[in-house]
Protein backbone atom coordinates (compact mmCIF):
# COMPACT_ATOMS: atom_id res chain seq x y z
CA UNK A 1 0.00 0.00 0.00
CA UNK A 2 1.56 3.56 -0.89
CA UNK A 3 2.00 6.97 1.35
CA UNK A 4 -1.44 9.23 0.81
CA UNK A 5 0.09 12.11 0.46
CA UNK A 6 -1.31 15.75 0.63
CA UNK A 7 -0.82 19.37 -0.51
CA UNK A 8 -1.82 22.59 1.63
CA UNK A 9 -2.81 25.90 -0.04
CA UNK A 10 -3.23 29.21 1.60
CA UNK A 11 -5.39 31.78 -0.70
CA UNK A 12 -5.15 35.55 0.59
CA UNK A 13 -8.52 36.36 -0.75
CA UNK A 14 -11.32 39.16 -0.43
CA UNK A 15 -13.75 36.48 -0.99
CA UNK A 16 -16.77 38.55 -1.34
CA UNK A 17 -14.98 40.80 -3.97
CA UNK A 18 -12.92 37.74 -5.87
CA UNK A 19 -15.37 34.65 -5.75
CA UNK A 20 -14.50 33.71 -9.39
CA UNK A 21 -10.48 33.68 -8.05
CA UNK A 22 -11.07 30.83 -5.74
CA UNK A 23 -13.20 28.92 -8.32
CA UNK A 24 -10.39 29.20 -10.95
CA UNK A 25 -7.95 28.08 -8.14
CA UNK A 26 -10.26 24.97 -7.33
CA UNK A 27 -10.89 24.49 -11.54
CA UNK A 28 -6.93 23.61 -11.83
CA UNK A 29 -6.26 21.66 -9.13
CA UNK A 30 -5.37 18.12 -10.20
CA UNK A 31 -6.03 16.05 -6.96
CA UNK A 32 -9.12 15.60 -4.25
CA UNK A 33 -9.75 18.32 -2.46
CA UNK A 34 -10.73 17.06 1.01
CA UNK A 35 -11.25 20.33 3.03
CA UNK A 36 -11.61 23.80 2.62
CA UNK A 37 -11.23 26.03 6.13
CA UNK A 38 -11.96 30.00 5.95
CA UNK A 39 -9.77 32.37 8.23
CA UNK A 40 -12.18 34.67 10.01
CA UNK A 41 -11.23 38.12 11.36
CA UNK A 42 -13.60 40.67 13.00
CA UNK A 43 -14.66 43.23 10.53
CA UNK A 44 -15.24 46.05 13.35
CA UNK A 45 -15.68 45.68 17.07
CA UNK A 46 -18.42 43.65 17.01
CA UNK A 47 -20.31 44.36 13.50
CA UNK A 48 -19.40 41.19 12.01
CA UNK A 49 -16.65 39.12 10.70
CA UNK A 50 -14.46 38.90 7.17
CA UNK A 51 -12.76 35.92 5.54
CA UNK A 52 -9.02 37.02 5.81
CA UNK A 53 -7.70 33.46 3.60
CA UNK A 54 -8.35 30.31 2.94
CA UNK A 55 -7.07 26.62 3.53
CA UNK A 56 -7.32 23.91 1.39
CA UNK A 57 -6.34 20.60 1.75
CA UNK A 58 -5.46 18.67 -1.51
CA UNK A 59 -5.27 15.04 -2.05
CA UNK A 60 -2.28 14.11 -4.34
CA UNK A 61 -2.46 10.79 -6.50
């Protein structure tokens, strides 16, 4: 049985002004992607929150 072996990206992202850049990132990617984890900051005090990056975990054949 072989090593599973796996790839982490980090996207620095405005995600709510570049959607179509993350779906072009996921487009090329040649393995599985088995999880994708936002980085949440506050946006002001207490007014909400923004998505600072993003992780993804890629499965490599």
């Amino acid at each position: 049985m072989g090593k599973i072996k796996y790839k982490v990206h980090k996207l620095n992202i405005k995600l709510a002004k570049e959607p179509e850049m993350l779906e072009n990132f996921l487009n090329n990617l040649r393995g599985e992607v088995i999880s994708i984890t936002p980085n949440v900051g506050p946006l002001f005090l207490c007014y909400g929150a923004i998505v600072k990056s993003i992780i993804i975990v890629e499965k490599i054949k």
